[in-house]
N, C-alpha and C. Protein backbone atom coordinates (compact mmCIF):
# COMPACT_ATOMS: atom_id res chain seq x y z
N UNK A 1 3.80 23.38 -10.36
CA UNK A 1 3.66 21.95 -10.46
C UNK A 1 2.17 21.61 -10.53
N UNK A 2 1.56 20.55 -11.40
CA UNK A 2 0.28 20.53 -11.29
C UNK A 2 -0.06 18.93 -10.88
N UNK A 3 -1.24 18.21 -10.72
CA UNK A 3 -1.31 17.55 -10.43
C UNK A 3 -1.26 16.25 -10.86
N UNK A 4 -1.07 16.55 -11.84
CA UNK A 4 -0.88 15.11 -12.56
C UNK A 4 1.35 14.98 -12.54
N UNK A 5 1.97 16.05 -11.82
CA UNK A 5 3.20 15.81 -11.82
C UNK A 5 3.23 15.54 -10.71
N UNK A 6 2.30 15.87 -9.64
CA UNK A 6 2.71 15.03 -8.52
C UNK A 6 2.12 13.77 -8.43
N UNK A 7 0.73 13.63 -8.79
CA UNK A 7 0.67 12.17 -8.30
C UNK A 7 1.29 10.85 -9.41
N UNK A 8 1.72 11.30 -10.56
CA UNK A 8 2.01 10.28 -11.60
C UNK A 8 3.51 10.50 -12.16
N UNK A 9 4.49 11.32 -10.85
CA UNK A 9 5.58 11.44 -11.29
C UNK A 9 6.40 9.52 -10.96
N UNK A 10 7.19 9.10 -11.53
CA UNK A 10 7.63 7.82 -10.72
C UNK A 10 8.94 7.64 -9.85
N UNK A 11 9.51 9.23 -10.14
CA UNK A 11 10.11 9.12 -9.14
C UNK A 11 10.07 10.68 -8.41
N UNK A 12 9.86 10.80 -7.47
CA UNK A 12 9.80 12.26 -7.12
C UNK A 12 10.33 12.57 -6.12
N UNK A 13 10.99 13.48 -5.78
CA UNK A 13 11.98 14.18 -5.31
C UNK A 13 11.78 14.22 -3.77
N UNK A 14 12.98 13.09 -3.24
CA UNK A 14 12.74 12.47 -1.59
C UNK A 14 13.48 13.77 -0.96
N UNK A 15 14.10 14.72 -1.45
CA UNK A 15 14.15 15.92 -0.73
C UNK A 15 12.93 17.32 -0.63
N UNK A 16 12.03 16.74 -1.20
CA UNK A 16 11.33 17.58 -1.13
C UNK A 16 9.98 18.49 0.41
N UNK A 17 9.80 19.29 -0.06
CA UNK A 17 9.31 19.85 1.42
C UNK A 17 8.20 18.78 1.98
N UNK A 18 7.41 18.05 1.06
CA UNK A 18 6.55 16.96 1.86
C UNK A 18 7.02 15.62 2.71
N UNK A 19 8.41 15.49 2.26
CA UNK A 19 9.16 14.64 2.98
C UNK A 19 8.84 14.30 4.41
N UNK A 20 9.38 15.54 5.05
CA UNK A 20 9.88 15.36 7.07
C UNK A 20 7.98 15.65 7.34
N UNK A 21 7.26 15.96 6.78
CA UNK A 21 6.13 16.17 7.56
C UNK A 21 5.16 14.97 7.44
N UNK A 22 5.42 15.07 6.04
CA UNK A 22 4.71 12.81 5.96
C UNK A 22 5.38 11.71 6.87
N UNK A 23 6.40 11.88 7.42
CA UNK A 23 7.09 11.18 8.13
C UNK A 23 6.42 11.31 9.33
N UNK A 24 6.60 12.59 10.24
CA UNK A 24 6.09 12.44 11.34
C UNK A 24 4.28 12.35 11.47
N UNK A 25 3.50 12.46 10.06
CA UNK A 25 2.13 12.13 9.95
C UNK A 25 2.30 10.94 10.69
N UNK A 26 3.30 9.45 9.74
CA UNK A 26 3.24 8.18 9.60
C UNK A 26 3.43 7.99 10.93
N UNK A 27 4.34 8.47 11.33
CA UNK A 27 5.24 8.33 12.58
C UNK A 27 3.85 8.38 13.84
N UNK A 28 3.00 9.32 13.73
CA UNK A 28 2.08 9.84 15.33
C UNK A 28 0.79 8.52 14.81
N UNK A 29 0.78 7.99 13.41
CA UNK A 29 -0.70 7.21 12.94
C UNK A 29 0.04 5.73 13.75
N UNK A 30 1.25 5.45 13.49
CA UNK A 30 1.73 4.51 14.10
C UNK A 30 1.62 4.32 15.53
N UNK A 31 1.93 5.90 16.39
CA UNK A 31 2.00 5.36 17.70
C UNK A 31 0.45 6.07 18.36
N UNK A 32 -0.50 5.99 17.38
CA UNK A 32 -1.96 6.31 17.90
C UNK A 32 -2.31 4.61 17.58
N UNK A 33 -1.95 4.07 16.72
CA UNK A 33 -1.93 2.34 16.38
C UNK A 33 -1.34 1.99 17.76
N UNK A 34 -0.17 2.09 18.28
CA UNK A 34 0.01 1.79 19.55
C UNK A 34 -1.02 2.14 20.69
N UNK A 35 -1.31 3.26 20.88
CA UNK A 35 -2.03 3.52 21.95
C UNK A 35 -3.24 2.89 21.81
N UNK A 36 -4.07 2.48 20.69
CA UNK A 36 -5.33 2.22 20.67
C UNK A 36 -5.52 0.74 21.60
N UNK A 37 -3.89 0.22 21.18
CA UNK A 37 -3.59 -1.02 21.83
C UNK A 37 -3.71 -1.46 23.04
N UNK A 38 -3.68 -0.31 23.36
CA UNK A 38 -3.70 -0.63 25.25
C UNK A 38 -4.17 0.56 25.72
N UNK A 39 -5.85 0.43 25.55
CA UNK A 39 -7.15 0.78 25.86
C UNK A 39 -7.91 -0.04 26.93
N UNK A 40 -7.71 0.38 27.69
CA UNK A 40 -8.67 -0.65 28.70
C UNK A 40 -9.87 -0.27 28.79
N UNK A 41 -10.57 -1.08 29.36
CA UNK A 41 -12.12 -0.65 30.26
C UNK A 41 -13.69 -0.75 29.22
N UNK A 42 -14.36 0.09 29.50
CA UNK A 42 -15.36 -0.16 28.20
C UNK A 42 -15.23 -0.09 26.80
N UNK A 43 -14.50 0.81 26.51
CA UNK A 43 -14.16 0.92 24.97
C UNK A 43 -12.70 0.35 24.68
N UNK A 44 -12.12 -0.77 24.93
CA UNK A 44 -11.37 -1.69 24.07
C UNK A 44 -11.77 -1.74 22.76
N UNK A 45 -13.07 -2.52 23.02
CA UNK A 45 -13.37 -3.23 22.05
C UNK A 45 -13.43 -2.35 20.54
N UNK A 46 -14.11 -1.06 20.96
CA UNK A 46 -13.96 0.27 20.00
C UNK A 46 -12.63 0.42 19.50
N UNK A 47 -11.75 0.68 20.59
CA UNK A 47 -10.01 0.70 20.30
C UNK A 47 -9.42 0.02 19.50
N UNK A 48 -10.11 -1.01 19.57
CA UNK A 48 -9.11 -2.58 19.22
C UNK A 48 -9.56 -2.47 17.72
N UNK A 49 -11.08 -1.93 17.16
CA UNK A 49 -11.04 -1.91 15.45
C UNK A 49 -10.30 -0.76 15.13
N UNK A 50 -9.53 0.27 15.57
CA UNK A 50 -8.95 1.82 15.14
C UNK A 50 -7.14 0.96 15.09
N UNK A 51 -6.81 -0.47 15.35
CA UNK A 51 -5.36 -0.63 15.76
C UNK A 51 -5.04 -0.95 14.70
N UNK A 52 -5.54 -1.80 13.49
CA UNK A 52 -5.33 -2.32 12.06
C UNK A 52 -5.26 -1.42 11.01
N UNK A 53 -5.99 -0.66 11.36
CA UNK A 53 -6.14 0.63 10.03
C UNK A 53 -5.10 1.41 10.40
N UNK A 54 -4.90 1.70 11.45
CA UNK A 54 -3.74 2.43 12.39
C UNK A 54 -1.99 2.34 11.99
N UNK A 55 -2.26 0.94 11.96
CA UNK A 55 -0.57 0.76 11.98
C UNK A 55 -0.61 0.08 10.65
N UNK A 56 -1.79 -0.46 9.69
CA UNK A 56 -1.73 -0.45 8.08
C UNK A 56 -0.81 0.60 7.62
N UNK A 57 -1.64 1.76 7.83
CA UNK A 57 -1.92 2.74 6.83
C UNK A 57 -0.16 3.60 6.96
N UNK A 58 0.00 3.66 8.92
CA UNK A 58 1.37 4.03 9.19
C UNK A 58 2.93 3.43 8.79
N UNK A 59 2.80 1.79 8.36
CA UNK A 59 3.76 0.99 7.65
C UNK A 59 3.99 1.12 6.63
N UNK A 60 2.34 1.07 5.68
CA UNK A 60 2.60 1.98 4.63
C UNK A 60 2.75 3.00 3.65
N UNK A 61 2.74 3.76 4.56
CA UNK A 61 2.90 5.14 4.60
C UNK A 61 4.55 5.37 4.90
N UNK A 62 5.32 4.61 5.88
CA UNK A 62 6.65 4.93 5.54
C UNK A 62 6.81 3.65 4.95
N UNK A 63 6.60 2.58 4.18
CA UNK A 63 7.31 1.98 3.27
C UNK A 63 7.04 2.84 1.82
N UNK A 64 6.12 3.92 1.72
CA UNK A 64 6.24 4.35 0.27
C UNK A 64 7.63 5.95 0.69
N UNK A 65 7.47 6.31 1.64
CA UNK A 65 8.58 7.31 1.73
C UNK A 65 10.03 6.72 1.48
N UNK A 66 10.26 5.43 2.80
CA UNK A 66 11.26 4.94 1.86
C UNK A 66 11.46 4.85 0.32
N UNK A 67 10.49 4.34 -0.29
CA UNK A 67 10.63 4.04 -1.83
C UNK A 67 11.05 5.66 -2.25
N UNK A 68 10.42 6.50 -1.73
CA UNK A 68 10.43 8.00 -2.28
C UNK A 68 11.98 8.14 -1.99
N UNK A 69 12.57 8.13 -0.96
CA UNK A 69 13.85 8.37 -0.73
C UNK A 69 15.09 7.54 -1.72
N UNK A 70 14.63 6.45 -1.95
CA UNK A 70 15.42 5.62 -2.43
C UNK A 70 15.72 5.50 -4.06
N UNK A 71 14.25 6.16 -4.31
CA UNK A 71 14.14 6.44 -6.04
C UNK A 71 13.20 5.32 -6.57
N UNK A 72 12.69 4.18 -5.98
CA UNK A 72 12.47 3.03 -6.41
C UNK A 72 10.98 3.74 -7.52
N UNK A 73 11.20 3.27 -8.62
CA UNK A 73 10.07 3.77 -9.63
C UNK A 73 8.83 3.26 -8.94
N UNK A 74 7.90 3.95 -8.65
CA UNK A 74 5.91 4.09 -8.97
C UNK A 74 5.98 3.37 -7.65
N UNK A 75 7.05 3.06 -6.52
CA UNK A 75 6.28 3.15 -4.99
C UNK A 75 6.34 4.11 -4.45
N UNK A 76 7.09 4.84 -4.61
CA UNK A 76 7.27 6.02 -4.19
C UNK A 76 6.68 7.14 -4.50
N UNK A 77 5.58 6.97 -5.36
CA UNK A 77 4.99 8.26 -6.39
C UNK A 77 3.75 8.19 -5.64
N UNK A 78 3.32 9.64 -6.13
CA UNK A 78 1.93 10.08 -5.30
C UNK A 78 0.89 8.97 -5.49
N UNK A 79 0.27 8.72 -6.01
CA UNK A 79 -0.48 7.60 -6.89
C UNK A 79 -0.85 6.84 -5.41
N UNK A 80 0.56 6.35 -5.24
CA UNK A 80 0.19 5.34 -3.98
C UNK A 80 -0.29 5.98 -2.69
N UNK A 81 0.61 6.77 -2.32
CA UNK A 81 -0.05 7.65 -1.10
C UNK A 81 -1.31 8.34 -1.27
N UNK A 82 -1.84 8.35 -2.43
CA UNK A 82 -3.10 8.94 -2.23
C UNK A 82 -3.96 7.46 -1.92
N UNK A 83 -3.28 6.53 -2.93
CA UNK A 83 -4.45 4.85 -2.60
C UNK A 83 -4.73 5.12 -1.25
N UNK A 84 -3.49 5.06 -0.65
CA UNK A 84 -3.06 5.03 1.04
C UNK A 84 -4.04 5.67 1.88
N UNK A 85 -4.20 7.01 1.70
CA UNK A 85 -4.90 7.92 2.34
C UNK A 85 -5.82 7.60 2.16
N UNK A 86 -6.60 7.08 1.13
CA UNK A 86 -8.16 6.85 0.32
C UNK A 86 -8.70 5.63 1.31
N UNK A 87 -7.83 4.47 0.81
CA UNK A 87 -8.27 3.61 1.81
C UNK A 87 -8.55 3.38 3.61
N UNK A 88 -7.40 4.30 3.98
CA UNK A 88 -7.22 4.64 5.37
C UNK A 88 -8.65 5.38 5.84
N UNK A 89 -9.09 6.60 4.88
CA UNK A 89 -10.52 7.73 5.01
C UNK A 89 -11.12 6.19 4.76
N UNK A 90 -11.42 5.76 4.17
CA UNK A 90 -13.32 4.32 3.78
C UNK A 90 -13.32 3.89 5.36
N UNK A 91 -11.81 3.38 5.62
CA UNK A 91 -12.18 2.40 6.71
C UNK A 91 -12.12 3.19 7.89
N UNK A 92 -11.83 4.55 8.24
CA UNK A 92 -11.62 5.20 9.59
C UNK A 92 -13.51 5.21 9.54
N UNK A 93 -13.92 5.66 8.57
CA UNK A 93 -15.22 5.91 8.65
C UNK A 93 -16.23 5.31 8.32
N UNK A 94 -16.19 3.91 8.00
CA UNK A 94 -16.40 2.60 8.18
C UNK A 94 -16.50 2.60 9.75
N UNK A 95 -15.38 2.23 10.67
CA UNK A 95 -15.54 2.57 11.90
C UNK A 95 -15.64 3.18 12.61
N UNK A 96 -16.00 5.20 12.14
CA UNK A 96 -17.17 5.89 13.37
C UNK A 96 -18.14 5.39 12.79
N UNK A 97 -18.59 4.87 12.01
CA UNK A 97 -19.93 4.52 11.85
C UNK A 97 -20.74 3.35 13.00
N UNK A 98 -19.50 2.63 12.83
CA UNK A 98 -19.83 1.30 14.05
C UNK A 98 -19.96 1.64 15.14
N UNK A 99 -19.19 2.88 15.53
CA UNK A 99 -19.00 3.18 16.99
C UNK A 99 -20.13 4.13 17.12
N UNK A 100 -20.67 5.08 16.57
CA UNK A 100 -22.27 5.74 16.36
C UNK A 100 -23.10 4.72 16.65
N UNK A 101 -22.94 4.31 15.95
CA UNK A 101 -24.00 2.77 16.40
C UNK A 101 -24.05 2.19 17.27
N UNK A 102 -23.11 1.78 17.87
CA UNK A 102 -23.04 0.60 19.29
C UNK A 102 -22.24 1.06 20.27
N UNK A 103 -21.70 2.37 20.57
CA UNK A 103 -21.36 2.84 21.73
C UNK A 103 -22.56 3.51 22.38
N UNK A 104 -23.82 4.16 22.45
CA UNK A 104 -25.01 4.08 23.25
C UNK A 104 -25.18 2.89 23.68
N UNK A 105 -25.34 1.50 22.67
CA UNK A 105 -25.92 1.06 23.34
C UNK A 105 -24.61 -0.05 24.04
N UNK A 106 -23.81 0.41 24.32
CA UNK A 106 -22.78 -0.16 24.74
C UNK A 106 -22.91 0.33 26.60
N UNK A 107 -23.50 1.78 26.71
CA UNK A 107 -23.40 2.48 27.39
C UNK A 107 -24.45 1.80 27.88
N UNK A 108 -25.58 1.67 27.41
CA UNK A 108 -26.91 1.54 28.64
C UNK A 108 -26.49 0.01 29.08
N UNK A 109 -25.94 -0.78 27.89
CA UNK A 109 -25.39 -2.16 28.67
C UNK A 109 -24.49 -2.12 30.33
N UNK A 110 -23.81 -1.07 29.93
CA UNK A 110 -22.91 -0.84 30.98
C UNK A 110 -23.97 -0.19 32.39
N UNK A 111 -24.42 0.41 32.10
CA UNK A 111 -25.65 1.14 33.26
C UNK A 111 -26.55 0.02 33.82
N UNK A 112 -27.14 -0.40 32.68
CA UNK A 112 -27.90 -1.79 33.60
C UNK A 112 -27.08 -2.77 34.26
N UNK A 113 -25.76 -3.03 33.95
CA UNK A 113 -24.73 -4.25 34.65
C UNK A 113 -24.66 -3.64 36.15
N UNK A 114 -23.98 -1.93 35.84
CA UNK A 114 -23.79 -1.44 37.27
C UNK A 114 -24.67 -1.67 38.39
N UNK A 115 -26.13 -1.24 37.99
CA UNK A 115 -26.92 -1.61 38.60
C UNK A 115 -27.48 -3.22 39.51
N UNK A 116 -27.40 -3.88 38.48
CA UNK A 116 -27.22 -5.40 38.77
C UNK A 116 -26.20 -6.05 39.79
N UNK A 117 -24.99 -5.11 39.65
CA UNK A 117 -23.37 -5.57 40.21
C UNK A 117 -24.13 -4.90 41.44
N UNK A 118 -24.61 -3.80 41.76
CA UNK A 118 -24.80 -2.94 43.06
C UNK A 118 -25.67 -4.11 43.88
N UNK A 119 -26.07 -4.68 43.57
CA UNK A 119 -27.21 -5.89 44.66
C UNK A 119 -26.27 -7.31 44.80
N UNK A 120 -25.41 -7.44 44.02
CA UNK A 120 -24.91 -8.60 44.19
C UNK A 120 -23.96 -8.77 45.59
N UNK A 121 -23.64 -9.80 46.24
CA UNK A 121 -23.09 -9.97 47.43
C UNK A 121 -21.72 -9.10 47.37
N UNK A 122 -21.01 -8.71 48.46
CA UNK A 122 -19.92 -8.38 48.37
C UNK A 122 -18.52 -9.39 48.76
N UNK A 123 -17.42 -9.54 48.54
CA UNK A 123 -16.41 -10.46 48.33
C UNK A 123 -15.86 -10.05 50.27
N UNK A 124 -15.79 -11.10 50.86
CA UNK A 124 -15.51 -10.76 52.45
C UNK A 124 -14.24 -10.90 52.38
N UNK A 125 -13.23 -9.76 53.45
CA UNK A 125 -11.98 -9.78 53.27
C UNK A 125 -11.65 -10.62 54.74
């Protein structure tokens, strides 16, 4: 098979061996989209840009398997899952870039607060 039959076939074969393993790809991107969700503490805010690309890319990623299963012409064809993947890689790394960037100084923010919090009065029980 070469590559222009997989990515520009329009309908391609929902029994095939890439089937059950793209599924559970979609399936763990979805519930890493969950987990990013409920991130507490200093890095939320980091978490909270990884939850959109997360559960994007995992919806549609099984709305094109469905199409694959179902036969539906050119959603189901490689074409799209590669868009899928393409766009998913810009923006994952779009955001380590952000987080290279502003998690140091996220960190010394956090070091100077501690410090600050350590002199402040304490709450009497």
């Amino acid at each position: 098979m070469n590559i222009q039959e997989l990515l520009f076939n329009p309908n391609p074969d929902p029994s095939g061996a890439k089937y059950l393993p793209l599924l559970i790809v979609f399936a763990i991107v979805i519930l890493l989209a969950v987990g990013s969700k409920f991130v507490r503490g200093m890095f939320s805010k980091t978490a909270r840009r990884y939850f959109i690309p997360f559960l994007s890319v995992g919806i549609v990623g099984l709305l094109n398997l469905f199409a694959r299963y179902e036969n539906l012409p050119w959603l189901g064809s490689g074409i799209v899952l590669l868009v899928v993947f393409l766009v998913f890689a810009v923006t994952i790394i779009v955001n380590v870039a952000w987080s290279v960037k502003n998690i140091p100084a996220m960190l010394k923010e956090s070091k100077i607060e501690e410090r600050y919090n350590k002199y402040l009065p304490k709450n009497k029980k």
